[in-house]
C-alpha atoms as a PDB file:
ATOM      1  CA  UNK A   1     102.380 103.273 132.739  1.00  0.00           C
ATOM      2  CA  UNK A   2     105.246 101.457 134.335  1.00  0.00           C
ATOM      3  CA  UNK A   3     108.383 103.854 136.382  1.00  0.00           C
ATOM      4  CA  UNK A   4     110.281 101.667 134.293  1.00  0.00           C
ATOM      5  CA  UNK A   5     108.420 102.431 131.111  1.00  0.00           C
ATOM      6  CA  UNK A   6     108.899 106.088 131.779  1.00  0.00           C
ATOM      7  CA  UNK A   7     112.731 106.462 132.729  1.00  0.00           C
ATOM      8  CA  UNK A   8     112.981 104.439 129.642  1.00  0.00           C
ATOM      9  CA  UNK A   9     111.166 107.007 127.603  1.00  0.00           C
ATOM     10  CA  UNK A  10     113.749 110.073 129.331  1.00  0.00           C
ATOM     11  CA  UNK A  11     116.645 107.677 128.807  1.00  0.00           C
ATOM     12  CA  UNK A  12     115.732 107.578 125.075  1.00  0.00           C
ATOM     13  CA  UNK A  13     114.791 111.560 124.966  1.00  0.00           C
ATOM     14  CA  UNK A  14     118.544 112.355 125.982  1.00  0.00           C
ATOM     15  CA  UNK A  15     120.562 110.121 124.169  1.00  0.00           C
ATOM     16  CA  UNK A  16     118.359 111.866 120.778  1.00  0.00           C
ATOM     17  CA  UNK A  17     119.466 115.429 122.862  1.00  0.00           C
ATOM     18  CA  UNK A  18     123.104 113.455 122.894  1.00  0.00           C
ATOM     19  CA  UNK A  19     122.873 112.653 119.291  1.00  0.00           C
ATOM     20  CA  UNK A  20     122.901 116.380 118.467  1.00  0.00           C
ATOM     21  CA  UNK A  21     125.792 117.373 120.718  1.00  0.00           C
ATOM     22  CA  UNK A  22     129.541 117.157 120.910  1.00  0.00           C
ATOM     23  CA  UNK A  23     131.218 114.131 122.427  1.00  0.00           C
ATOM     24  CA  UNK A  24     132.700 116.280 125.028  1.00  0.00           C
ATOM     25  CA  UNK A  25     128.919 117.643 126.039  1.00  0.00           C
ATOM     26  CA  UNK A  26     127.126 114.676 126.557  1.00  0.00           C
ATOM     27  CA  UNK A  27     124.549 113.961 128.987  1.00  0.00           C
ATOM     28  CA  UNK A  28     125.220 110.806 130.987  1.00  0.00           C
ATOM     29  CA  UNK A  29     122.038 108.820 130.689  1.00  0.00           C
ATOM     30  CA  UNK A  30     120.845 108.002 134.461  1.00  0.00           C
ATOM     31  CA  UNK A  31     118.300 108.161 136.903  1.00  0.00           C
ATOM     32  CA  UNK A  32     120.755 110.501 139.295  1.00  0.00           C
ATOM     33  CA  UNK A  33     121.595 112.868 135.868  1.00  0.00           C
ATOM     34  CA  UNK A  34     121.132 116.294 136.782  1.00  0.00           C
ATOM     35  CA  UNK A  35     118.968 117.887 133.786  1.00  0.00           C
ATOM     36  CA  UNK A  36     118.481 121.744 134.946  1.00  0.00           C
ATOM     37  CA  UNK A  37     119.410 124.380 136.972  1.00  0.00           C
ATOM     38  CA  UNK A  38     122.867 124.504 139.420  1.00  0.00           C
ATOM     39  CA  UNK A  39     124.934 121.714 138.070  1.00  0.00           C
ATOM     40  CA  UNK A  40     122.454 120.331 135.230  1.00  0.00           C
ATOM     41  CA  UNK A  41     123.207 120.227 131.290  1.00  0.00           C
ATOM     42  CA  UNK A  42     120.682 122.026 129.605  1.00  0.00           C
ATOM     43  CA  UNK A  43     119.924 125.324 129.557  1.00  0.00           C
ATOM     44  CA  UNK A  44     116.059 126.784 128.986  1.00  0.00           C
ATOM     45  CA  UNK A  45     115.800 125.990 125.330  1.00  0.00           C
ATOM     46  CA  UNK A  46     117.543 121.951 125.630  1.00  0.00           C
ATOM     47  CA  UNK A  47     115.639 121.536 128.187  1.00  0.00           C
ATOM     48  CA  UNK A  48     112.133 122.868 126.209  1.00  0.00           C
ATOM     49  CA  UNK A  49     113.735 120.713 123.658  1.00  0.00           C
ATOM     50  CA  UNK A  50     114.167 117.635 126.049  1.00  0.00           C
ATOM     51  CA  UNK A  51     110.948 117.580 127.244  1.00  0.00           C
ATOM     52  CA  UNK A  52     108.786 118.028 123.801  1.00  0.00           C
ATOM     53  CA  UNK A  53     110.544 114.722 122.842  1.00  0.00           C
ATOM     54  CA  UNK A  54     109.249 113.383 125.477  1.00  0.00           C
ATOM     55  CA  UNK A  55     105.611 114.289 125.283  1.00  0.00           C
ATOM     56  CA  UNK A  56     105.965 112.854 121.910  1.00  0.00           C
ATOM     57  CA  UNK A  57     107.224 109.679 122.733  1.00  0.00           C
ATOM     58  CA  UNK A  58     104.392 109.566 125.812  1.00  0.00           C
ATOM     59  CA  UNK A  59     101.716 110.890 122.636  1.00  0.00           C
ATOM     60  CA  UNK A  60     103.374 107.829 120.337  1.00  0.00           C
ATOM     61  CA  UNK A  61     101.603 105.440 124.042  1.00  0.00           C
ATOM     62  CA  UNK A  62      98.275 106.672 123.908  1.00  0.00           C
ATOM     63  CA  UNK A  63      99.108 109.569 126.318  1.00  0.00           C
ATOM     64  CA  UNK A  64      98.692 113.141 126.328  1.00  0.00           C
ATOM     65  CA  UNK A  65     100.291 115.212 128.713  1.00  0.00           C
ATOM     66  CA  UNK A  66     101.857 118.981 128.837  1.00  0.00           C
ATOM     67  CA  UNK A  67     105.106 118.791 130.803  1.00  0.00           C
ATOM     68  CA  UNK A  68     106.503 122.516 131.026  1.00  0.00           C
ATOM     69  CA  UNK A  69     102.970 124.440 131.573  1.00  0.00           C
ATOM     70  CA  UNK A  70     102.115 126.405 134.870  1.00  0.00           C
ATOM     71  CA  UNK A  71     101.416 123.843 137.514  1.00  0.00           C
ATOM     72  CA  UNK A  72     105.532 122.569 136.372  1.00  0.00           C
ATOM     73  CA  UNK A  73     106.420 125.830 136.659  1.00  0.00           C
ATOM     74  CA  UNK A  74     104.878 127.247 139.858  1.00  0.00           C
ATOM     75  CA  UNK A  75     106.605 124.117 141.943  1.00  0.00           C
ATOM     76  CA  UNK A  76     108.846 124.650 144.875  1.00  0.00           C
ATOM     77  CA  UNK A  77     111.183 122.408 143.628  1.00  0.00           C
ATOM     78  CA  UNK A  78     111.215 122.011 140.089  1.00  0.00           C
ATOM     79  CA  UNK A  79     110.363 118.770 138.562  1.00  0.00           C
ATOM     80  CA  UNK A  80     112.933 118.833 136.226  1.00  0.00           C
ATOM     81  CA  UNK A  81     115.930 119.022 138.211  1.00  0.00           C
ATOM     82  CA  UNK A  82     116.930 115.639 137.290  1.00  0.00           C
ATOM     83  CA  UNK A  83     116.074 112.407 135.452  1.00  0.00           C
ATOM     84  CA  UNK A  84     114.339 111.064 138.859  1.00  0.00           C
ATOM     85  CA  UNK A  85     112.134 113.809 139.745  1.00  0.00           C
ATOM     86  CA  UNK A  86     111.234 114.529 135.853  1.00  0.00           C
ATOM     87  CA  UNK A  87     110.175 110.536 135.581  1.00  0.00           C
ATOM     88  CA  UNK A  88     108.083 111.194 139.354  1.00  0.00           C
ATOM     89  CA  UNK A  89     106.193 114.241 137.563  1.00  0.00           C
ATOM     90  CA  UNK A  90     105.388 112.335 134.345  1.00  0.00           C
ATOM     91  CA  UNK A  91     104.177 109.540 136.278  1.00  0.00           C
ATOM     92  CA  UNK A  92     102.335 111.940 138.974  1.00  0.00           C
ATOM     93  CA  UNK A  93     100.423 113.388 135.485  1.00  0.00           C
ATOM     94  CA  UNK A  94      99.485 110.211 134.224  1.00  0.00           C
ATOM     95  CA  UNK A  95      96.558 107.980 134.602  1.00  0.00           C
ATOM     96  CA  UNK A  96      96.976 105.075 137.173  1.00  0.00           C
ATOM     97  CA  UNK A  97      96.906 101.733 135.632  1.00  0.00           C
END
């Protein structure tokens, strides 16, 4: 699957996380967004949130994949940061084309 493909899929995840949320608390939809921890907008269970609509949308392509189990987890620097290192860990946990 394309990088393009992907960061598509995230953009789309957040603005559903957006639809849910208060003008004044939206999350700007970008590769540079920072998603969690210092300076990111979601907290544990958005985040959770975030990414289950996102494995759903990757299920929805013919692709199964587990995005918040221990290998996510156990990383130095967490793969979820932001919008570019969560699309570099989906696309790290896919199959090559």
């Amino acid at each position: 699957m394309q990088t393009t493909k992907i960061q598509q899929i995230v953009f789309n995840a957040i603005e559903m996380v957006n639809n849910l949320r208060q003008d004044n608390e939206q999350i700007p939809v970008a590769a540079s967004t920072e998603l969690f921890g210092p300076g990111g907008y979601l907290d544990s269970m958005g985040l959770v949130g975030l990414l289950l609509d996102i494995e759903e949308s990757l299920e929805n392509e013919g692709h199964q994949v587990s995005l918040s189990d221990d290998r996510a987890m156990s990383q130095r620097n967490s793969p979820f940061q932001n919008v570019q290192s969560l699309v570099s860990y989906i696309e790290g946990l896919l199959p090559k084309d």
